[in-house]
C-alpha atoms as a PDB file:
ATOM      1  CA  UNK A   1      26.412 -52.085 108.166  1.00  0.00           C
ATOM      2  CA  UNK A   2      24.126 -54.807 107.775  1.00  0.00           C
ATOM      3  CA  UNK A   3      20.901 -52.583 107.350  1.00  0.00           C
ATOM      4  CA  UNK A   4      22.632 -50.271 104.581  1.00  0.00           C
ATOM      5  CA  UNK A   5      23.753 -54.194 102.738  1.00  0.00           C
ATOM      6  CA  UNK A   6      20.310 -54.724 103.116  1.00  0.00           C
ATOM      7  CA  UNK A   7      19.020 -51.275 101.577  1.00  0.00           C
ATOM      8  CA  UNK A   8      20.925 -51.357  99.096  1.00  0.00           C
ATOM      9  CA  UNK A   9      20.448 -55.018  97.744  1.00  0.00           C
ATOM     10  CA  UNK A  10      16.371 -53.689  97.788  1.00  0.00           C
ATOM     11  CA  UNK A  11      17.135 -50.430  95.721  1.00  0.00           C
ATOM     12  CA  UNK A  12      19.388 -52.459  93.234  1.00  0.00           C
ATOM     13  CA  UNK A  13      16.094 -55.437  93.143  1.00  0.00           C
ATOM     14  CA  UNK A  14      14.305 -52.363  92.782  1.00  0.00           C
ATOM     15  CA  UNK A  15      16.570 -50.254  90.089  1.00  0.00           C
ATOM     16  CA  UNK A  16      16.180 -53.928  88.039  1.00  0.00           C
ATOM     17  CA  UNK A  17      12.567 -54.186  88.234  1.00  0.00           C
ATOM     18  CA  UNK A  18      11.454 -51.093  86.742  1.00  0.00           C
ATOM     19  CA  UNK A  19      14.416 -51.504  83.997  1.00  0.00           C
ATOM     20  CA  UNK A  20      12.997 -54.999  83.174  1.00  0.00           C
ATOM     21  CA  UNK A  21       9.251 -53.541  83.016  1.00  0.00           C
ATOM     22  CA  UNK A  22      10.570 -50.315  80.777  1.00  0.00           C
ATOM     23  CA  UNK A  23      12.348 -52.966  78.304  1.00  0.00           C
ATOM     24  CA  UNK A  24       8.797 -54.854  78.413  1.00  0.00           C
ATOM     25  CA  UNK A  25       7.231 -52.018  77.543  1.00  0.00           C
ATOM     26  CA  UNK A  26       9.107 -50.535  74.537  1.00  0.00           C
ATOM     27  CA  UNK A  27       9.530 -53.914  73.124  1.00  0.00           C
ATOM     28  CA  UNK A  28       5.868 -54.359  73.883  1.00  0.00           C
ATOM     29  CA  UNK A  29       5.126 -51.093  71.696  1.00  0.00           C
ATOM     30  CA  UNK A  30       7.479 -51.674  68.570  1.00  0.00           C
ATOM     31  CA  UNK A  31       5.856 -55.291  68.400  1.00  0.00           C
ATOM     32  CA  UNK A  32       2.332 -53.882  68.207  1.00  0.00           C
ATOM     33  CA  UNK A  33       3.970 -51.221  65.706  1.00  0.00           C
ATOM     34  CA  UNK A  34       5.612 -54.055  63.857  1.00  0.00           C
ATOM     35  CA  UNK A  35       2.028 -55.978  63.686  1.00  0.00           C
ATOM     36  CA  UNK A  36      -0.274 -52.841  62.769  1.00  0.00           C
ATOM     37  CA  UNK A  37       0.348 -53.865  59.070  1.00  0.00           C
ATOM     38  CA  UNK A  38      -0.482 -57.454  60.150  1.00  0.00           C
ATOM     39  CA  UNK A  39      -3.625 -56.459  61.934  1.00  0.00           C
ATOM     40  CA  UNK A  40      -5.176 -54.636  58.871  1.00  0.00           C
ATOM     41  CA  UNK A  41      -3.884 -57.709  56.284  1.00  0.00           C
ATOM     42  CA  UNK A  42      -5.903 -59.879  58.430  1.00  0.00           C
ATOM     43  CA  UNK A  43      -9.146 -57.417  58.867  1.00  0.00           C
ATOM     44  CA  UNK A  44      -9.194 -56.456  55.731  1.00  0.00           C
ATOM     45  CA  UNK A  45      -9.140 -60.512  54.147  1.00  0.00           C
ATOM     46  CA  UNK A  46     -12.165 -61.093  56.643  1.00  0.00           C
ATOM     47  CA  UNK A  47     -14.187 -58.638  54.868  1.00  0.00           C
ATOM     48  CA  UNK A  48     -16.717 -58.421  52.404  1.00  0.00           C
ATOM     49  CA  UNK A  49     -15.403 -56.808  49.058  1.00  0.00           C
ATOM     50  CA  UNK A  50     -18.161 -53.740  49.837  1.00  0.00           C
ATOM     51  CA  UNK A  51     -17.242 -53.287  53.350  1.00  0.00           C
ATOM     52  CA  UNK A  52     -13.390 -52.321  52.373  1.00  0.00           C
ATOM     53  CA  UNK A  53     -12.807 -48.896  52.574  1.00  0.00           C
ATOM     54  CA  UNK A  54     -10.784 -46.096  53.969  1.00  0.00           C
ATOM     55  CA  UNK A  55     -12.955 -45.360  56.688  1.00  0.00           C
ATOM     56  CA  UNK A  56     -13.630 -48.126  58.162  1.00  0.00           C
ATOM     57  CA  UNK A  57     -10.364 -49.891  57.295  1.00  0.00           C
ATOM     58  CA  UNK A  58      -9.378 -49.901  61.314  1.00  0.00           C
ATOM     59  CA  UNK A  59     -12.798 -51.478  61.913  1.00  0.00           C
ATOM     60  CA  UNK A  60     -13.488 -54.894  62.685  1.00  0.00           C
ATOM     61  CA  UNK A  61     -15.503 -56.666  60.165  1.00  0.00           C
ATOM     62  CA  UNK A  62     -19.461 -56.672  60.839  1.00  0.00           C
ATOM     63  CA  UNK A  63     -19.628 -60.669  60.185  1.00  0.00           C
ATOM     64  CA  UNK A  64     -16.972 -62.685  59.673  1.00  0.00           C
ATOM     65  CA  UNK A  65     -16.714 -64.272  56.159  1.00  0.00           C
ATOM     66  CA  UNK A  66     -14.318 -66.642  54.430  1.00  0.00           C
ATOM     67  CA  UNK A  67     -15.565 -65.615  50.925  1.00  0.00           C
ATOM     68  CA  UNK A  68     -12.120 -63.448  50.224  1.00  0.00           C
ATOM     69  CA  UNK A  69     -10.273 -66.386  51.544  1.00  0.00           C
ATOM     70  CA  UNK A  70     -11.984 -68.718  49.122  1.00  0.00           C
ATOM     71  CA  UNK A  71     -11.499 -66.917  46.159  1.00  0.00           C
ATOM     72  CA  UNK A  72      -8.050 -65.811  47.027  1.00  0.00           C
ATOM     73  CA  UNK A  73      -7.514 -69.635  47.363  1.00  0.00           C
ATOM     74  CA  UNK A  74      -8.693 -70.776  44.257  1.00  0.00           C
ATOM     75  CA  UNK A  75      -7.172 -68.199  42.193  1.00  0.00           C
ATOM     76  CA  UNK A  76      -3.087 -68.467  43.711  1.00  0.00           C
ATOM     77  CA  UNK A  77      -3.519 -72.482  44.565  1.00  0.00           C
ATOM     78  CA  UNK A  78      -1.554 -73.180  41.657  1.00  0.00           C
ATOM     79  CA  UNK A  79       0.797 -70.650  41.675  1.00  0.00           C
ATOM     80  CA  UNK A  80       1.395 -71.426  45.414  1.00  0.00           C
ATOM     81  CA  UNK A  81       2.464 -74.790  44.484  1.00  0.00           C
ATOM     82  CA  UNK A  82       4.801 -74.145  41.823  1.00  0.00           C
ATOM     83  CA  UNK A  83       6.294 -71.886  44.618  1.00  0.00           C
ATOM     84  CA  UNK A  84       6.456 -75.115  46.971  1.00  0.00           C
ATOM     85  CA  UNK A  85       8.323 -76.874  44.392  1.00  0.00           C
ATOM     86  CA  UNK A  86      10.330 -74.084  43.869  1.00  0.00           C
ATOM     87  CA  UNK A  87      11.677 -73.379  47.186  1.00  0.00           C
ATOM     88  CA  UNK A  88      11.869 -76.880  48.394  1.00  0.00           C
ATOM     89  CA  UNK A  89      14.002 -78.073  45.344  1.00  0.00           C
ATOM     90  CA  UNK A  90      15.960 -75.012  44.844  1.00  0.00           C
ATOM     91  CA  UNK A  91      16.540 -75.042  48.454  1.00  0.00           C
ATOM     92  CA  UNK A  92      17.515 -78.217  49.033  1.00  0.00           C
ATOM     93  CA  UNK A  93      20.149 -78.357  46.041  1.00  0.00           C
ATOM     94  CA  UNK A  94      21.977 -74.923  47.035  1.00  0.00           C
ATOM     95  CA  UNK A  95      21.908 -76.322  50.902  1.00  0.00           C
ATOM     96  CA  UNK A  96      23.742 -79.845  49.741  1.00  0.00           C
ATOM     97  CA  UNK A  97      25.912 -78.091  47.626  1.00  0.00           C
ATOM     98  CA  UNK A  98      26.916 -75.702  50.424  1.00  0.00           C
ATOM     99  CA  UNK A  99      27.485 -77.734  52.576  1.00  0.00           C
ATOM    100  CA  UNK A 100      30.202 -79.694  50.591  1.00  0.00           C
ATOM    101  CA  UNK A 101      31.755 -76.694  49.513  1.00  0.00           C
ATOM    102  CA  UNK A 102      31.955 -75.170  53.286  1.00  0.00           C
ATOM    103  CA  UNK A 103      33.410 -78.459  54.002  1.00  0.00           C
ATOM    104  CA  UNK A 104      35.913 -78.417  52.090  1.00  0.00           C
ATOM    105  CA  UNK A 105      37.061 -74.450  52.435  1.00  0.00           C
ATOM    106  CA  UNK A 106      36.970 -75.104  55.979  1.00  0.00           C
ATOM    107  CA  UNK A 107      38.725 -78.781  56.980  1.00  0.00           C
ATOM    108  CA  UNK A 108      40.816 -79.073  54.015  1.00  0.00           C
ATOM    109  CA  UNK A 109      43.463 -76.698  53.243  1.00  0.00           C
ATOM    110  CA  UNK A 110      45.190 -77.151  49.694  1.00  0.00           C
ATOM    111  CA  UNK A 111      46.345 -74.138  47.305  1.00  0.00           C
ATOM    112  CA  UNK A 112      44.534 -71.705  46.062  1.00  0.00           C
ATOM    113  CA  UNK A 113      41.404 -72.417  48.514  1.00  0.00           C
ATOM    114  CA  UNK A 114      41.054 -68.763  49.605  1.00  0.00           C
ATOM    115  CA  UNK A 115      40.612 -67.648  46.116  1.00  0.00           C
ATOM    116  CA  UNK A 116      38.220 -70.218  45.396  1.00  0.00           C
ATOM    117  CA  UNK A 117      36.346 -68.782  48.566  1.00  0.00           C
ATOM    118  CA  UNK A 118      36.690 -65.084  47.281  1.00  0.00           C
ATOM    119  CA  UNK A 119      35.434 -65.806  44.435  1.00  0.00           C
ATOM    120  CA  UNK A 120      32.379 -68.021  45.370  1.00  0.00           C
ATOM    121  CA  UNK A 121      31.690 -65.188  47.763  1.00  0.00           C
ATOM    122  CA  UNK A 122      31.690 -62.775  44.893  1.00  0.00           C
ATOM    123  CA  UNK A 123      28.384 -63.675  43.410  1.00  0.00           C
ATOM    124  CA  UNK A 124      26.975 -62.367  46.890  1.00  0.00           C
ATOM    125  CA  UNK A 125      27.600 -58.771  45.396  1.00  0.00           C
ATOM    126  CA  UNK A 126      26.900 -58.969  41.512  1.00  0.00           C
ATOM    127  CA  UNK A 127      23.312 -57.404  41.371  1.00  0.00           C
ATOM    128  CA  UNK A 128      20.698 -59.431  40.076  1.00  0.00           C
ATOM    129  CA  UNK A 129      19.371 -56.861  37.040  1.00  0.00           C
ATOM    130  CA  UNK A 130      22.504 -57.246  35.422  1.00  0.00           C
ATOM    131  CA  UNK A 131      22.109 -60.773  34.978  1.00  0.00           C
ATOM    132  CA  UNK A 132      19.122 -60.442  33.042  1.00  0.00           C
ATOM    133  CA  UNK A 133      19.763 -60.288  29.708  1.00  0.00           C
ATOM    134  CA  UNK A 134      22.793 -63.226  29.454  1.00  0.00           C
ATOM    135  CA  UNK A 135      20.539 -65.744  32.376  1.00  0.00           C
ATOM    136  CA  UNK A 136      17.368 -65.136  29.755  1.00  0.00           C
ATOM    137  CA  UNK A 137      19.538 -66.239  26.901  1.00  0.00           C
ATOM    138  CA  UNK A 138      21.091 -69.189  28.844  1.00  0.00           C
ATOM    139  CA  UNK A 139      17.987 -70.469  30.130  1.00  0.00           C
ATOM    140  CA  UNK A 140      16.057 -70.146  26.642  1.00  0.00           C
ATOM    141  CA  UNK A 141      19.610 -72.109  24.838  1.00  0.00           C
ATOM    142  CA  UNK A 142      18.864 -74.946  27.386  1.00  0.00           C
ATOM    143  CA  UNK A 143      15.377 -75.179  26.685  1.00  0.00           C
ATOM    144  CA  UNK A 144      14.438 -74.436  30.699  1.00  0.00           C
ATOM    145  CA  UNK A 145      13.129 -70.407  29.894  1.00  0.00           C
ATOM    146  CA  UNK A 146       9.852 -70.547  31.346  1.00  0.00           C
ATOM    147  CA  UNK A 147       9.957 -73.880  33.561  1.00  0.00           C
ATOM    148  CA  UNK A 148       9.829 -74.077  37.343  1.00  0.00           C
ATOM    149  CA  UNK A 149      13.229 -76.401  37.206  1.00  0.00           C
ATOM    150  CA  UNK A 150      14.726 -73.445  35.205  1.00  0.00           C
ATOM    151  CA  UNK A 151      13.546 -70.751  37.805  1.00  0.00           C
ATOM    152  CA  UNK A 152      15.009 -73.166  40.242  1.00  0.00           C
ATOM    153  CA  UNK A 153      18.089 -73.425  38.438  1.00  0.00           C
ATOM    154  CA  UNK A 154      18.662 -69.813  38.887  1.00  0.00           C
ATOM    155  CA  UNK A 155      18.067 -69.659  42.659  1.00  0.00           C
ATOM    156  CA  UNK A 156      20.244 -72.547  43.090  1.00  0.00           C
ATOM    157  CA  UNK A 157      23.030 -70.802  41.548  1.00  0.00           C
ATOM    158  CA  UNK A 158      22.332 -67.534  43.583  1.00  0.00           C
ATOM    159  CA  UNK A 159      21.852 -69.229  46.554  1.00  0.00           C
ATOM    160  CA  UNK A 160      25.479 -70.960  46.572  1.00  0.00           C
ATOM    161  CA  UNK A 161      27.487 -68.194  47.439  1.00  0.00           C
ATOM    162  CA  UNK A 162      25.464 -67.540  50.907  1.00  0.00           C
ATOM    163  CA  UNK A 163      25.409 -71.306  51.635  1.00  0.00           C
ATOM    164  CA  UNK A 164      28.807 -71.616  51.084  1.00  0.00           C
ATOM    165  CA  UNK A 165      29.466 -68.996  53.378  1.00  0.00           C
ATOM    166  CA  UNK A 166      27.133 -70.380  56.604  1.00  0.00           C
ATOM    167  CA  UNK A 167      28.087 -73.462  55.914  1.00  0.00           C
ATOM    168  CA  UNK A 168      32.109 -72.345  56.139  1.00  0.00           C
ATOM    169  CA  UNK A 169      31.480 -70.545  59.273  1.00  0.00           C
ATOM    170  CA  UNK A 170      29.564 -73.445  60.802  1.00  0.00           C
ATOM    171  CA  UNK A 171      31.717 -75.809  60.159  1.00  0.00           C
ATOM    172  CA  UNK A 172      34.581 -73.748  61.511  1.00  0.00           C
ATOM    173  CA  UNK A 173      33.363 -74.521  64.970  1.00  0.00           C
ATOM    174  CA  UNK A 174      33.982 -78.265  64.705  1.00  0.00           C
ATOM    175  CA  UNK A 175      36.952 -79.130  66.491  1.00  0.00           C
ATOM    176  CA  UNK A 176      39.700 -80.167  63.561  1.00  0.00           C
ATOM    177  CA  UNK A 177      40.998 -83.107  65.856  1.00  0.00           C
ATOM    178  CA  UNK A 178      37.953 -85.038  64.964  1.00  0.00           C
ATOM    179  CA  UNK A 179      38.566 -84.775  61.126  1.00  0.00           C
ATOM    180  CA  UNK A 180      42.188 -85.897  62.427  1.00  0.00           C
ATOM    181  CA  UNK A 181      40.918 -88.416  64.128  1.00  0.00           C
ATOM    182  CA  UNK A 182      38.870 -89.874  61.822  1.00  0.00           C
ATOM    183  CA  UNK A 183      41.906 -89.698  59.131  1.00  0.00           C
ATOM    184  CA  UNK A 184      43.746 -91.662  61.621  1.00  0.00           C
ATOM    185  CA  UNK A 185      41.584 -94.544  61.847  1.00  0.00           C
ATOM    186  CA  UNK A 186      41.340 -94.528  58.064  1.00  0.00           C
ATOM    187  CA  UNK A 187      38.090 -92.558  57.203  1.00  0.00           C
ATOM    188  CA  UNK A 188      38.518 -90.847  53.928  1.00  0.00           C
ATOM    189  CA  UNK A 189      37.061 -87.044  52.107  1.00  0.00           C
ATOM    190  CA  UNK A 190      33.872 -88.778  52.249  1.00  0.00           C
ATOM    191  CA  UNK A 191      33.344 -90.318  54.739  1.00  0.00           C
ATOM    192  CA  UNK A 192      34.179 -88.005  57.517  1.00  0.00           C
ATOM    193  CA  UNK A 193      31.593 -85.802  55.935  1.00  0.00           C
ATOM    194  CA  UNK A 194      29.381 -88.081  56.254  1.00  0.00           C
ATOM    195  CA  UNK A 195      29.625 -90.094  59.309  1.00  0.00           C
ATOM    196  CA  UNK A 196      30.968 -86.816  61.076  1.00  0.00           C
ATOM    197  CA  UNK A 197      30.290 -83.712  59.793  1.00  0.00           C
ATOM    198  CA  UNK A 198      26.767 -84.219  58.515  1.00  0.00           C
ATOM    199  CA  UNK A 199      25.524 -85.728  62.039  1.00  0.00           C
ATOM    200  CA  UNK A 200      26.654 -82.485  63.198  1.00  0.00           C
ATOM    201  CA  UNK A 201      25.343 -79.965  61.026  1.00  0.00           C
ATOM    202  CA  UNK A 202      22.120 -79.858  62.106  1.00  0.00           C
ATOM    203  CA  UNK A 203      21.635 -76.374  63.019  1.00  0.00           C
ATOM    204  CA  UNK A 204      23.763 -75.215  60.185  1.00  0.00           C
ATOM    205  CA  UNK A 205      21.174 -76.894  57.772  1.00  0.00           C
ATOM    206  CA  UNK A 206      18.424 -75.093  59.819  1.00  0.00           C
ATOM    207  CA  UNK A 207      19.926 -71.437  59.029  1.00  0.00           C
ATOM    208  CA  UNK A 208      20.734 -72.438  55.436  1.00  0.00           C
ATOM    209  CA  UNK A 209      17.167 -74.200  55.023  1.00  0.00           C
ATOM    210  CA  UNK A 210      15.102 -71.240  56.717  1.00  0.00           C
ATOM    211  CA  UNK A 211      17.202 -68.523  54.721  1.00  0.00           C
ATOM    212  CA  UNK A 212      17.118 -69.832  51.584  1.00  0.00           C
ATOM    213  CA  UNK A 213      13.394 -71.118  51.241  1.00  0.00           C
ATOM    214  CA  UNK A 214      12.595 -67.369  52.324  1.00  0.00           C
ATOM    215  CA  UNK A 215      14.102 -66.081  49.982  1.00  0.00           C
ATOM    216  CA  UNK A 216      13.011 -68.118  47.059  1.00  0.00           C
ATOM    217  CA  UNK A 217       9.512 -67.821  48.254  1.00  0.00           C
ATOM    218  CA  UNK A 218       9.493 -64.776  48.584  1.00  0.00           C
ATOM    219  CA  UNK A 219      11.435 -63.582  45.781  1.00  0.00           C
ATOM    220  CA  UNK A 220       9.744 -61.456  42.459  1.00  0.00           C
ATOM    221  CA  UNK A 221      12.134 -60.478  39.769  1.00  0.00           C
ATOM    222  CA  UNK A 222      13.553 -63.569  38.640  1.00  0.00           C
ATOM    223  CA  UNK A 223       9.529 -65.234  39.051  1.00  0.00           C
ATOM    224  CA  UNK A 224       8.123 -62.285  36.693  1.00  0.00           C
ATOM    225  CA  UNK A 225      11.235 -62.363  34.219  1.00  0.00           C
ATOM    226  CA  UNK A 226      11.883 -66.014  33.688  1.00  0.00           C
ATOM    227  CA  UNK A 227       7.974 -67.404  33.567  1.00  0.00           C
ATOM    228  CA  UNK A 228       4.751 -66.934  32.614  1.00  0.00           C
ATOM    229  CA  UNK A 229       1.470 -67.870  33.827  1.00  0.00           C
ATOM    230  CA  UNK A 230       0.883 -70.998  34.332  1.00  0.00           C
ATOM    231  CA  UNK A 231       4.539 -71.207  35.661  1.00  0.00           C
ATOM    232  CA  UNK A 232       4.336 -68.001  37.890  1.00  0.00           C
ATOM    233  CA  UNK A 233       5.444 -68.133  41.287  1.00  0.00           C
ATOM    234  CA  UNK A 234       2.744 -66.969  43.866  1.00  0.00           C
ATOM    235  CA  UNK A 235       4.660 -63.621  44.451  1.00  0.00           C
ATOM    236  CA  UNK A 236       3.802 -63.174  40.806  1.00  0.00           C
ATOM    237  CA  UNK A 237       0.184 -64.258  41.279  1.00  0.00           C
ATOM    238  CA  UNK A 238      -0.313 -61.569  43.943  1.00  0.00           C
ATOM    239  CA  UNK A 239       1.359 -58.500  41.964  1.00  0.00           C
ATOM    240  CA  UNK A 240      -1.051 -59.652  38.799  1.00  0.00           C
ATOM    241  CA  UNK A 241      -4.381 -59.853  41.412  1.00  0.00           C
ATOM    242  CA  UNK A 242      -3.229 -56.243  42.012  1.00  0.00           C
ATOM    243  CA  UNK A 243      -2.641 -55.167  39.027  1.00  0.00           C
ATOM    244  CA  UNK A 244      -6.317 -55.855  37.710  1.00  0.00           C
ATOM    245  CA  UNK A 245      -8.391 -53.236  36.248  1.00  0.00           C
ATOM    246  CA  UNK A 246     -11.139 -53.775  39.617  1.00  0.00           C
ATOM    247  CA  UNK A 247      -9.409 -54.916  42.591  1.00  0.00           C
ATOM    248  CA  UNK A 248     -11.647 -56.720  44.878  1.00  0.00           C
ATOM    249  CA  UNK A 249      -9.315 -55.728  48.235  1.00  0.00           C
ATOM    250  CA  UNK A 250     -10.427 -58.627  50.095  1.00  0.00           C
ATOM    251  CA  UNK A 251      -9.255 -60.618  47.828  1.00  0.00           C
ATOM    252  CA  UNK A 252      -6.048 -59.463  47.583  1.00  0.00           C
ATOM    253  CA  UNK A 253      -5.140 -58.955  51.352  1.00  0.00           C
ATOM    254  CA  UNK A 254      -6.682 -62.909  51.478  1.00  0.00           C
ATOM    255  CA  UNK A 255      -3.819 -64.068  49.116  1.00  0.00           C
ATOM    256  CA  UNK A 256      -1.360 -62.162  50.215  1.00  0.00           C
ATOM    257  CA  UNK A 257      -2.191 -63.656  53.964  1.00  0.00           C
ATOM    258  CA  UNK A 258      -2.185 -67.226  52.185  1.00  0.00           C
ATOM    259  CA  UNK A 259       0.889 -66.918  50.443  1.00  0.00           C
ATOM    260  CA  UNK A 260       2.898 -65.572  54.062  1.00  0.00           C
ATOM    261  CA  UNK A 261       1.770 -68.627  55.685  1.00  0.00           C
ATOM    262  CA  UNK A 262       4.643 -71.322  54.681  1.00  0.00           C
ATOM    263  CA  UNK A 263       7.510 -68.806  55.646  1.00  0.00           C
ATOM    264  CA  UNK A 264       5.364 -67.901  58.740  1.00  0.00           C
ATOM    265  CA  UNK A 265       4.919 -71.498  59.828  1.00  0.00           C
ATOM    266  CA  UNK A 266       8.646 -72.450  59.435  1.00  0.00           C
ATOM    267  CA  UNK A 267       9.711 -69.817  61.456  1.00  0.00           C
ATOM    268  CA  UNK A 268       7.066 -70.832  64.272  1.00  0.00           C
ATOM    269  CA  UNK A 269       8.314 -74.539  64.158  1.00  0.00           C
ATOM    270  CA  UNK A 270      11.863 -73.906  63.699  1.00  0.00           C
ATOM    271  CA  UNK A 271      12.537 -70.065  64.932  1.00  0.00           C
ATOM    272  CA  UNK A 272      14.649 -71.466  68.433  1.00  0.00           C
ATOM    273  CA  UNK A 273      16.671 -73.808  65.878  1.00  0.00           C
ATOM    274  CA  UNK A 274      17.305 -71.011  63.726  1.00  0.00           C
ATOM    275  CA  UNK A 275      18.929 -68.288  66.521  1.00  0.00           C
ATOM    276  CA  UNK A 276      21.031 -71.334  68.043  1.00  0.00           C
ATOM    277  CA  UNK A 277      22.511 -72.189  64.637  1.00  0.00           C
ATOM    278  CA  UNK A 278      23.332 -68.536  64.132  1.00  0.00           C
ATOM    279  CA  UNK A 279      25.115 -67.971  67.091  1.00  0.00           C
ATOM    280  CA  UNK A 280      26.825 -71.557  66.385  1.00  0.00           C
ATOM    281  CA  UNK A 281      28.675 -70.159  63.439  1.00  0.00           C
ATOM    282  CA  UNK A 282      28.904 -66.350  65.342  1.00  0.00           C
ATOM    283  CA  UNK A 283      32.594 -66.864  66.665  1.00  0.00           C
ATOM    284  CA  UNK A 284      34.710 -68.144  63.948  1.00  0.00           C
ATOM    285  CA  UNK A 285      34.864 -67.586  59.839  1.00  0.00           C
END
């Protein structure tokens, strides 16, 4: 009896081995897959302009140069800081303001709060190229058409609705006794936000932070629609370098590797942050 225990505890070791080394392998595959696109972004930016082709596109440069990084550089520098102003304010704003608002949807009942909700939630599904026209005409009326605070000023409002709604969720995992508590000793709206709520919405501010600057950053038809050069957002900057009569390949592979970089290094410093505060608000909401 003991010997087939035994037997069997190797063949199940066994069984979980090989099923551990097949899921290291296809994950292993689709991330190489995933990076192929990666792998000729980077090639192709340490090129010469005259070594880019077809042929040798899968190649690894001959000499390693920095020339298509330099001129990518000096052509989307500032267009990649209007885009750090951008995201950082716009980002910022919509995160504060959804915070308060999840706040209050979630620890403070009073009538009509649910309809509030559906309807904040509601700009989540209005498509942006219908908004054209009417935001154009608002932003020009208020003098902000063609302004990095009025580009910001659209992202803030379109970035609400999904802020509102990690923010709810989050905040749906607080225990409600300690808003109770905190009532009890005499702590008003504000200040249980404050000295309770906002010590613990750490990770909440992580997901908001990390989804909205990606987007922002990365966003191109409200950039191209609501400024011009010298206003542009990066994204912008890169669509215009390919757009040229003579595109110098290098050059545009180099900027579009420079302009991934912010989004790339948030995720790198704040990527474990980011799955724990999804998986905070995962239950509840």
């Amino acid at each position: 009896m003991t010997t087939r225990l035994v037997v069997h505890a190797h063949r199940t070791h066994a069984s979980r081995l090989v099923m551990q080394i097949l899921n290291y392998f296809v994950l292993g595959v689709l991330g190489a897959v995933f990076l192929i696109p990666v792998y000729l972004l980077v090639v192709t930016s340490l090129k010469s302009n005259s070594a880019v082709s077809l042929t040798t596109m899968w190649s690894l440069p001959n000499s390693f140069g920095l020339s298509g990084l330099s001129q990518a550089w000096q052509q989307v520098a500032p267009d990649m800081l209007n885009s750090v102003y951008l995201a950082v304010s716009a980002t910022i704003v919509s995160a504060g303001i959804g915070s308060l608002n999840g706040y209050a949807l979630s620890k403070w009942t009073f009538r009509g709060s649910n309809v509030i909700y559906f309807f904040i939630l509601l700009g989540m599904f209005i498509p942006y190229q219908i908004t054209l026209i009417p935001l154009l005409r608002v932003l020009d009326a208020i003098h902000l058409f063609n302004t990095i605070p009025g580009l910001a000023l659209v992202h803030i409002v379109y970035g609400i609705p999904i802020m509102t709604l990690i923010f709810r969720n989050f905040f749906a995992e607080i225990p409600t006794d300690l808003v109770e508590a905190a009532q009890i000793d005499g702590t008003g709206y504000w200040g249980v936000y404050r000295h309770i709520i906002l010590p613990l919405s750490i990770p909440g501010f992580v997901v908001a932070g990390i989804w909205e600057f990606t987007q922002v950053w990365n966003d191109f038809l409200f950039g191209v629609t609501v400024t011009e050069p010298p206003h542009q957002p990066v994204t912008v900057a890169i669509v215009n370098i390919a757009g040229s009569q003579h595109i110098q390949w290098n050059v545009l592979m180099s900027s579009t590797l420079i302009a991934s970089l912010p989004t790339l290094i948030i995720y790198l410093i704040l990527g474990r942050y980011f799955v724990r505060g999804l998986l905070a608000g995962s239950v509840k909401g």
